[in-house]
Every structure is written in C-alpha cells, then in structure tokens.
C-alpha atoms as a PDB file:
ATOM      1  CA  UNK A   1      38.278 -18.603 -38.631  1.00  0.00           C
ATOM      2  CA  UNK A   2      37.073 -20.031 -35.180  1.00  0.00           C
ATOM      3  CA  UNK A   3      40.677 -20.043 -34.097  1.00  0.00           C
ATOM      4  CA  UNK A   4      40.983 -16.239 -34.443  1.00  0.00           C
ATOM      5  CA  UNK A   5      37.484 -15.531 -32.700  1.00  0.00           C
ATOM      6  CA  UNK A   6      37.941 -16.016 -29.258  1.00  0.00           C
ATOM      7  CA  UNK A   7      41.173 -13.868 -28.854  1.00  0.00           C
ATOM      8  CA  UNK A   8      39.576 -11.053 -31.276  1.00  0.00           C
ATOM      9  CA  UNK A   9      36.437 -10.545 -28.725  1.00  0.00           C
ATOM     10  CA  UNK A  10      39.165 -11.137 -25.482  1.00  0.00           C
ATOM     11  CA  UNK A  11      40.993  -8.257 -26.978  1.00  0.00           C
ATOM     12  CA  UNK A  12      37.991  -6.372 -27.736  1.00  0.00           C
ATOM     13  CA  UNK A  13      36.910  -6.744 -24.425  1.00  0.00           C
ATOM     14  CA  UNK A  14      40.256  -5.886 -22.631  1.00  0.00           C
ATOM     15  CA  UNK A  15      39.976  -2.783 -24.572  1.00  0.00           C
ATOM     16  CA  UNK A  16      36.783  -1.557 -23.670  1.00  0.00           C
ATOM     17  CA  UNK A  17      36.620  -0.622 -19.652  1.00  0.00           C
ATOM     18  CA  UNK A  18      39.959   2.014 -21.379  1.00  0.00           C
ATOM     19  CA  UNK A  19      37.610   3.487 -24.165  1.00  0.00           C
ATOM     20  CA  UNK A  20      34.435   3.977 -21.573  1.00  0.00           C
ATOM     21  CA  UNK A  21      37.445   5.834 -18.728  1.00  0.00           C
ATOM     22  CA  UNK A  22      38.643   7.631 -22.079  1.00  0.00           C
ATOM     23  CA  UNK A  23      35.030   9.329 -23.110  1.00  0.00           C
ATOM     24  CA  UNK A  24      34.700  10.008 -19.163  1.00  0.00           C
ATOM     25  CA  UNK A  25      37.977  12.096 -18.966  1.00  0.00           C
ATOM     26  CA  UNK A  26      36.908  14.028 -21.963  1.00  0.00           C
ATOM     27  CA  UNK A  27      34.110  15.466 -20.123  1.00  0.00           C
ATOM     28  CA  UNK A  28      34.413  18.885 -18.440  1.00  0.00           C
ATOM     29  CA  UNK A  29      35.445  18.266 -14.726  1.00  0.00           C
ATOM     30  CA  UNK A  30      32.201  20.957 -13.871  1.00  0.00           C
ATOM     31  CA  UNK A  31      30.205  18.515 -15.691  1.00  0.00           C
ATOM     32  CA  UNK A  32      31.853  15.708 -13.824  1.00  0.00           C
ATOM     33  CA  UNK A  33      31.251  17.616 -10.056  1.00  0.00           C
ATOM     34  CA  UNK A  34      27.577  18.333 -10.764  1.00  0.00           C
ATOM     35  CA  UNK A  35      26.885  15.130 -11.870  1.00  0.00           C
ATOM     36  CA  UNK A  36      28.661  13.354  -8.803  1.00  0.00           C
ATOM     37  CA  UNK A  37      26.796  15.302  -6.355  1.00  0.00           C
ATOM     38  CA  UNK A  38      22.960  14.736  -8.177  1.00  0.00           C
ATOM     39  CA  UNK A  39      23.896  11.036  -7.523  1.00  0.00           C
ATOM     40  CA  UNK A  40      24.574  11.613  -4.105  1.00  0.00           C
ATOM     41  CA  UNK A  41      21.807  13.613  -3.136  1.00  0.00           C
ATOM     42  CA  UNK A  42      18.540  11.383  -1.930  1.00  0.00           C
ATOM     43  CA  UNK A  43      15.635  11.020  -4.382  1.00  0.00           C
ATOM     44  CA  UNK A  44      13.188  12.164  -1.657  1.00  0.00           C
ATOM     45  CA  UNK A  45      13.684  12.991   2.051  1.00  0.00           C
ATOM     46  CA  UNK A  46      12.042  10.223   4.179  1.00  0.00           C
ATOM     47  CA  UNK A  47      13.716  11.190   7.235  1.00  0.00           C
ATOM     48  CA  UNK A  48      11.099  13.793   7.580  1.00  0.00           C
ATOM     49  CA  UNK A  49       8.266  12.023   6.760  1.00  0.00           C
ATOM     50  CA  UNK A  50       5.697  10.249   9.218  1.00  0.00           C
ATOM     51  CA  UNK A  51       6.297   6.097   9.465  1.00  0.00           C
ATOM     52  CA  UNK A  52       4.338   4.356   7.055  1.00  0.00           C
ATOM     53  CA  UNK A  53       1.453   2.031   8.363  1.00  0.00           C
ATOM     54  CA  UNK A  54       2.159  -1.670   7.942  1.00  0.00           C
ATOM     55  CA  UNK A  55      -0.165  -3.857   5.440  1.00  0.00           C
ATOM     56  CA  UNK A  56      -1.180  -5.690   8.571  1.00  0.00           C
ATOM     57  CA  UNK A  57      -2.468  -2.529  10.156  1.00  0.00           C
ATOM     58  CA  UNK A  58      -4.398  -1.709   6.704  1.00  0.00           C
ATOM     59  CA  UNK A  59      -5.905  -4.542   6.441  1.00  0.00           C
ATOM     60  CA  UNK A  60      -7.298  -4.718   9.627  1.00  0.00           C
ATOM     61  CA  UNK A  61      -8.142  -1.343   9.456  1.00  0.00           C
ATOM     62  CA  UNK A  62     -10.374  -1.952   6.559  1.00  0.00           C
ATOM     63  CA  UNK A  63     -11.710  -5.553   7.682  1.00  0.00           C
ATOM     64  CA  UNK A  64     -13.521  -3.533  10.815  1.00  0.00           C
ATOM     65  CA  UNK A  65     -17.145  -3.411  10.310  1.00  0.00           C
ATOM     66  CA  UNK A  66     -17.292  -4.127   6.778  1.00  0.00           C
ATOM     67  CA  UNK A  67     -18.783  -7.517   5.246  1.00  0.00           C
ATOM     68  CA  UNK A  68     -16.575  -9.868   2.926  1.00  0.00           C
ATOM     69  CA  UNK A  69     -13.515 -10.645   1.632  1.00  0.00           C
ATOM     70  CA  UNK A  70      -9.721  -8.879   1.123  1.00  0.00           C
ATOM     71  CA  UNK A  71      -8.750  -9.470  -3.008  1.00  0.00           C
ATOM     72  CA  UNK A  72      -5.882  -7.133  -3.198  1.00  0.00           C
ATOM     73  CA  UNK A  73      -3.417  -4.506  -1.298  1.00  0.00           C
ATOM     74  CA  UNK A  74      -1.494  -2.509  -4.040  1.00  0.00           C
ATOM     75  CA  UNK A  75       1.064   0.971  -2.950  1.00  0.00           C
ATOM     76  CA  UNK A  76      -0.025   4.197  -4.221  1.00  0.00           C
ATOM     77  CA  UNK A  77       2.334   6.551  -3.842  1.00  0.00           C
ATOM     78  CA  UNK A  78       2.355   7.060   0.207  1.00  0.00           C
ATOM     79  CA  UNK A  79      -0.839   5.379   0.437  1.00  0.00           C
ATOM     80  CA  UNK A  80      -2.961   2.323  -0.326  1.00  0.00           C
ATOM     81  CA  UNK A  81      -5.846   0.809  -2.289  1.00  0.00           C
ATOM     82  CA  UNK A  82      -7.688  -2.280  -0.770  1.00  0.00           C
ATOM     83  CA  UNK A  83      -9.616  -4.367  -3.627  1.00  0.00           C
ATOM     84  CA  UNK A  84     -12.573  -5.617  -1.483  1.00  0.00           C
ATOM     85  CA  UNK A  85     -15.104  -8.150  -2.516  1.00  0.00           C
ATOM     86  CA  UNK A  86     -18.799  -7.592  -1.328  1.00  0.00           C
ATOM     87  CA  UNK A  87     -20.712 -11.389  -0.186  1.00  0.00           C
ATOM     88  CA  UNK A  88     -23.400  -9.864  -2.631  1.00  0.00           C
ATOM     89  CA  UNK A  89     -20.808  -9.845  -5.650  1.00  0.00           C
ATOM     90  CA  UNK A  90     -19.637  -6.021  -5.413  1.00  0.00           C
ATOM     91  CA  UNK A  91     -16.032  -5.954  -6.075  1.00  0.00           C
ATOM     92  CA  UNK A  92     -14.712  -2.336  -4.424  1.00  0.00           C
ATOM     93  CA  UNK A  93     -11.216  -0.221  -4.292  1.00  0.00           C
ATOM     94  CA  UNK A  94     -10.954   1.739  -1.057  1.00  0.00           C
ATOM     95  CA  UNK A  95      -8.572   4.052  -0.784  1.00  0.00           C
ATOM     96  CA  UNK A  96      -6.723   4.155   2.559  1.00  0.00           C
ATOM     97  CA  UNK A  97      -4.201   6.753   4.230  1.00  0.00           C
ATOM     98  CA  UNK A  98      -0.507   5.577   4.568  1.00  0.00           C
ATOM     99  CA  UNK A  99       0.402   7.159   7.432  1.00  0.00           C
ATOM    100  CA  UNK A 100      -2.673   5.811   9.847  1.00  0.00           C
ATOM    101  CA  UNK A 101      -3.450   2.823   8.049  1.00  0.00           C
ATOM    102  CA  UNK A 102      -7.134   3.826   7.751  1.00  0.00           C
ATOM    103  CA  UNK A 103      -9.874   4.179   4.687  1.00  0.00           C
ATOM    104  CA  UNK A 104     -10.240   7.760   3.863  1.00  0.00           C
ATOM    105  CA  UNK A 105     -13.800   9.034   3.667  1.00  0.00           C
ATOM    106  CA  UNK A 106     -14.107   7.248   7.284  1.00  0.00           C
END
C-alpha cells in the first residue's frame, strides 16, 4: 500500500496548479478586470501624507521635563502611545502626535 502512496499524492499534486487555472478561467473576464485592478490600487495614499516622526524623536519628545522612566512605545494608527512609569509608582499612557513626535494635550 506504501508503494502506491507516494506516486498517488505526486499525481495529485501535478494535477492541482490545472484544477485552481481551471476554476479561474470559469470566472467572468469583468469579474477577472475588476478584481485585477482592486489589487493594484494602494491600500491608502501615503504619498500625500506628512512624514511620520521617528521613535527616537518621540521618545525624546516625551522624556523633556517629565520625571521617570520609558516602559513602552506601541503604533496607533498614525500616532503613538508612550507607557511611562512615574518614580512615585504611577504607571501612565500618553498619547503623542505622529506627525511632530510630540504628547498631545502639550
């Protein structure tokens, strides 16, 4: 049974890549076009938006003035959140603008 295995699957597989081209064919070429050209549009335009500020700069940014200790940088969306740590035990999330690299609220 283990002799007949090995070619069964290599024929199964040599098959396959003709079935998937098969099911694609069947498809309306307007269905075809439209989805070619979602794939190549971009997701989002960042050509026109404004540079994003490095972590560096953020950090710094945020270290300015304030007492203790950097825990965390995390994304959000197009900006940042800092997790700061207070010397009196305070543990803090400060949001910070993307494009400038500095807290908001400040």
């Amino acid at each position: 049974m283990r002799r007949y295995l090995l070619p069964l699957v290599a024929i199964c597989l040599i098959g396959l890549p003709n079935a998937v081209s098969a099911q694609d064919r069947s498809r309306e070429p307007r269905e075809r076009d439209m989805r070619s050209q979602e794939q190549s549009r971009p997701r989002d335009d960042r050509s026109q938006r404004q540079p994003r500020a490095s972590v560096g700069e953020v950090i710094r940014n945020v270290e300015q003035g304030r007492p203790g200790r950097r825990v965390d940088v995390n994304p959000s969306g197009d900006d940042y959140v800092v997790t700061w740590a207070y010397p009196d035990g305070r543990v803090s999330r400060i949001p910070v603008d993307g494009r400038t690299g500095r807290p908001r609220g400040n």
